[in-house]
Protein backbone atom coordinates (compact mmCIF):
# COMPACT_ATOMS: atom_id res chain seq x y z
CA UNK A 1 29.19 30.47 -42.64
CA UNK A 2 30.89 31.40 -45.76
CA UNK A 3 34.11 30.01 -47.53
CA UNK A 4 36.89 29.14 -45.16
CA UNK A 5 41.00 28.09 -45.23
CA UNK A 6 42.39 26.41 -42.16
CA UNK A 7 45.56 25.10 -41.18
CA UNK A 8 46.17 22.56 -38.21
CA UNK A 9 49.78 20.67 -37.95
CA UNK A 10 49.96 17.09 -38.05
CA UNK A 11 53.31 14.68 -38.64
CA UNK A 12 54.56 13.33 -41.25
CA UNK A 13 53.93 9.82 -40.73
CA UNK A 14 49.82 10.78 -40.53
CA UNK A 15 50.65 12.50 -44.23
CA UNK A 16 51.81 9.74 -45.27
CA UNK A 17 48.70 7.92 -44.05
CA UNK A 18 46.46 10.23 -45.19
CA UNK A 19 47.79 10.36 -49.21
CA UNK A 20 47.23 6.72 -48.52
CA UNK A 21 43.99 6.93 -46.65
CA UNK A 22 41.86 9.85 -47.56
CA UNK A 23 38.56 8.40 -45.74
CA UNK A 24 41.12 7.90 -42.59
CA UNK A 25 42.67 11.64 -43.42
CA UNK A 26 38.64 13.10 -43.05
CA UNK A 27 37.69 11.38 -40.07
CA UNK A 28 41.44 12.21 -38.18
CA UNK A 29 40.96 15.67 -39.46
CA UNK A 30 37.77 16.32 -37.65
CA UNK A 31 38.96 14.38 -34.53
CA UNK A 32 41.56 16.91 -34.59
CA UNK A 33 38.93 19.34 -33.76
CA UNK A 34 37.38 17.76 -31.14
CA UNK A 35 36.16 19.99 -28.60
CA UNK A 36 37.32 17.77 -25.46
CA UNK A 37 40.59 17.78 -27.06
CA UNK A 38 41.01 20.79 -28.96
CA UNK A 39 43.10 23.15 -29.04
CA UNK A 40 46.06 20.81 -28.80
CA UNK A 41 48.93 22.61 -26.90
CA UNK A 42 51.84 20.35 -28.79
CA UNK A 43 49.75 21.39 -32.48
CA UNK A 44 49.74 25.13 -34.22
CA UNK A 45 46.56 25.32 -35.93
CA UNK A 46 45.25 28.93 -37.50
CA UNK A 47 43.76 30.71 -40.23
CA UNK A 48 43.27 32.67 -42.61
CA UNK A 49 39.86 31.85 -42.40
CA UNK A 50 37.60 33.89 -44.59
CA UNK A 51 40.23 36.08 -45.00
CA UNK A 52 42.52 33.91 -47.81
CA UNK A 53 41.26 35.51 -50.73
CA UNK A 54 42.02 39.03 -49.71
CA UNK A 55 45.28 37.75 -48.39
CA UNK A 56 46.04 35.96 -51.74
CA UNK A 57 45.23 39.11 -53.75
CA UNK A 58 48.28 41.07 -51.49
CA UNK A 59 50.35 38.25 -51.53
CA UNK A 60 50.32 37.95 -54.80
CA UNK A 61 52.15 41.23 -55.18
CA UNK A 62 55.15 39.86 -53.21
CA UNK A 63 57.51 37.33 -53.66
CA UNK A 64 56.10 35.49 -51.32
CA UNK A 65 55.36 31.96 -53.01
CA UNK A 66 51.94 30.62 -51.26
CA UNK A 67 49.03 30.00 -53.19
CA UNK A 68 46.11 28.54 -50.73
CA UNK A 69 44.18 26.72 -53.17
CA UNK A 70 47.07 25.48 -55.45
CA UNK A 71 49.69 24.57 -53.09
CA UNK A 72 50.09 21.29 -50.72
CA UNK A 73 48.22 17.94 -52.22
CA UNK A 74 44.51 16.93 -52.66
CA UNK A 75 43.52 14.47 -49.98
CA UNK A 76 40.32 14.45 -50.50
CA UNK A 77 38.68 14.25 -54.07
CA UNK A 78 36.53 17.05 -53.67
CA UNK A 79 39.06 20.07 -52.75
CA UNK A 80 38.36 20.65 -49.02
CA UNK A 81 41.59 18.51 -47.47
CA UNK A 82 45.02 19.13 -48.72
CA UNK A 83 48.71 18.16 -47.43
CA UNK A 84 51.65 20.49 -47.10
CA UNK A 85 54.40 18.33 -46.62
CA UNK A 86 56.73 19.85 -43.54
CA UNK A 87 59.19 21.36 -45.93
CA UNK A 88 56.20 23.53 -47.64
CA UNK A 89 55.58 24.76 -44.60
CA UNK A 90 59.24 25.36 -43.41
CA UNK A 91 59.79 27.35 -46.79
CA UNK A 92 56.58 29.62 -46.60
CA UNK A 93 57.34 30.33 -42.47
CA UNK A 94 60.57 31.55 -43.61
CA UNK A 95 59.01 33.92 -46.59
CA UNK A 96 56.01 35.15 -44.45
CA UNK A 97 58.68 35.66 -41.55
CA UNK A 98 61.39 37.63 -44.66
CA UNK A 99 57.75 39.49 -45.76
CA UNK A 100 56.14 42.43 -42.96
CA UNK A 101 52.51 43.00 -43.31
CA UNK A 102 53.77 46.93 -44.40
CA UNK A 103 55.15 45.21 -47.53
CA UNK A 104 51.24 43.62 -47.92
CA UNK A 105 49.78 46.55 -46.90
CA UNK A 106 50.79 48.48 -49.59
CA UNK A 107 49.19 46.41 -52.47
CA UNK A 108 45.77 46.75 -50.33
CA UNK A 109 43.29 48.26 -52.81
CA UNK A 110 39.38 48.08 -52.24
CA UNK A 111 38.30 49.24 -55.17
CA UNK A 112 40.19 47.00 -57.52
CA UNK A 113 39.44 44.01 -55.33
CA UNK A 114 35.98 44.54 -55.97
CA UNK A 115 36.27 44.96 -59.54
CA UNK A 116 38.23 41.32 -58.97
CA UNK A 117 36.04 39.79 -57.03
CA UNK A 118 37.82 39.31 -54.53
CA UNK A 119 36.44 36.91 -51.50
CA UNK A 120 34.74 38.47 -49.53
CA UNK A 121 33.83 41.31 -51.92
CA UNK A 122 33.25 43.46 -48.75
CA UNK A 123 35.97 46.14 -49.19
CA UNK A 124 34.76 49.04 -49.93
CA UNK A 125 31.75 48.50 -46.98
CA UNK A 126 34.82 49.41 -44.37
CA UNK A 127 37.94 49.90 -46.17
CA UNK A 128 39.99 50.64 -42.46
CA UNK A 129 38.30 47.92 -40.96
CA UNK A 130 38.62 45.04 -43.74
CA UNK A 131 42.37 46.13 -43.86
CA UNK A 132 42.96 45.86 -40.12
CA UNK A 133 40.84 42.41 -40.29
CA UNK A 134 43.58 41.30 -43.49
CA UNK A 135 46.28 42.26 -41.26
CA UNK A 136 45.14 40.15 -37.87
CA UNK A 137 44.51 37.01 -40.31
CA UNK A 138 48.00 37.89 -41.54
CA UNK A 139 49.64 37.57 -38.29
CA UNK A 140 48.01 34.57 -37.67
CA UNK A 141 48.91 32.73 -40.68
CA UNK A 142 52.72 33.97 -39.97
CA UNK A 143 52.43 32.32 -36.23
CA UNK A 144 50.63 29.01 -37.56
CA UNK A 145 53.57 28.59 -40.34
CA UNK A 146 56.42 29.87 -37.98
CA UNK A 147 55.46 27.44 -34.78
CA UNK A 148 54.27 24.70 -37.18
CA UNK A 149 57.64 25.10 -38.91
CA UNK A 150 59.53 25.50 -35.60
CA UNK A 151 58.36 21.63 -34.56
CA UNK A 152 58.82 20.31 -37.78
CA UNK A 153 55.22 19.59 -38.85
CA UNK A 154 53.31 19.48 -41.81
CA UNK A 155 49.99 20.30 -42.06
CA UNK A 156 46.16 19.26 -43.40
CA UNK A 157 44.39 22.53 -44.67
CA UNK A 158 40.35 22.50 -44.93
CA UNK A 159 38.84 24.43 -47.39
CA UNK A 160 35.15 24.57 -46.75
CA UNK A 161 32.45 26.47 -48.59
C-alpha cells in the first residue's frame, strides 16, 4: 500500500459543498471512484501517487510553487481530503506547463534524498529506474493540472497512508 497523493477534478459548486460538508465531501469522493463509473471521461484525475515526495524534493528546487501537503484546504479533519480551488489549479498547470522535467531532472540526487528521507527512501536501490519512475509521475501530474485546468475545475486531493 504505502503513502499516496491523488488528484481527481470536481466543480466548484461541489467545493463549495464540500468546505461546507466534509462527511458529504468523503462519501462523493469515493463515489468518484466507483468502479462502474470510473474513470469519468468529462473528469482528469492522476497522480503523483507514491511518487509526491520525490517529486516535492525536485520541485522544490524550481520556482515552481506546489507544495502537496500544504497547498489547497483541509476538508477533512484528519489530512487525507483537501480542496484546490480552480484557480490553484489553473496557476500550477501553467508553472508545471513553463517547468520541463530536464529542469527537475537536474536537482535529482539519490544520495542526498536518502540522507533526507525522502518518501520512498528507495533511491539508491535503482537510481535510473526511480528517476525514470519520478519522471512518468511527473508527466502525469502536468496532464491532470493542464486538462483539469483546461475545463476549469478544481480538484479534491486524497492523501492516504
Amino acid at each position: 500500500m504505502g503513502v499516496s497523493v491523488g488528484f481527481i477534478s470536481v466543480t466548484t459548486e461541489e467545493l463549495n459543498r464540500a468546505e461546507k460538508e466534509p462527511s458529504w465531501a468523503d462519501d462523493y469522493h469515493y463515489e468518484l471512484y466507483d468502479s462502474d463509473t470510473f474513470p469519468h471521461p468529462d473528469r482528469p484525475y492522476g497522480g503523483p501517487d507514491k511518487a509526491f515526495a520525490g517529486l516535492q524534493f525536485l520541485l522544490d528546487e524550481t520556482d515552481v510553487q506546489l507544495d502537496f501537503l500544504m497547498d489547497g484546504f483541509q476538508i477533512l479533519e484528519d489530512g487525507t481530503l483537501s480542496g484546490w480551488t480552480a484557480e490553484q489549479i489553473e496557476t500550477v498547470a501553467r508553472q508545471l506547463r513553463a517547468t520541463p522535467w530536464e529542469q527537475l531532472a537536474v536537482h535529482y540526487d539519490p544520495e542526498q534524498m536518502m540522507t533526507e528521507n525522502v518518501y520512498p527512501n528507495s533511491w539508491r536501490l535503482d537510481p535510473e529506474g526511480e528517476l525514470a519512475w519520478l519522471e512518468r509521475a511527473y508527466e502525469e501530474l502536468v496532464a491532470f493540472f493542464t486538462a483539469a485546468a483546461d475545463r476549469g475545475y478544481g480538484a479534491f486531493m486524497s492523501f492516504s497512508f
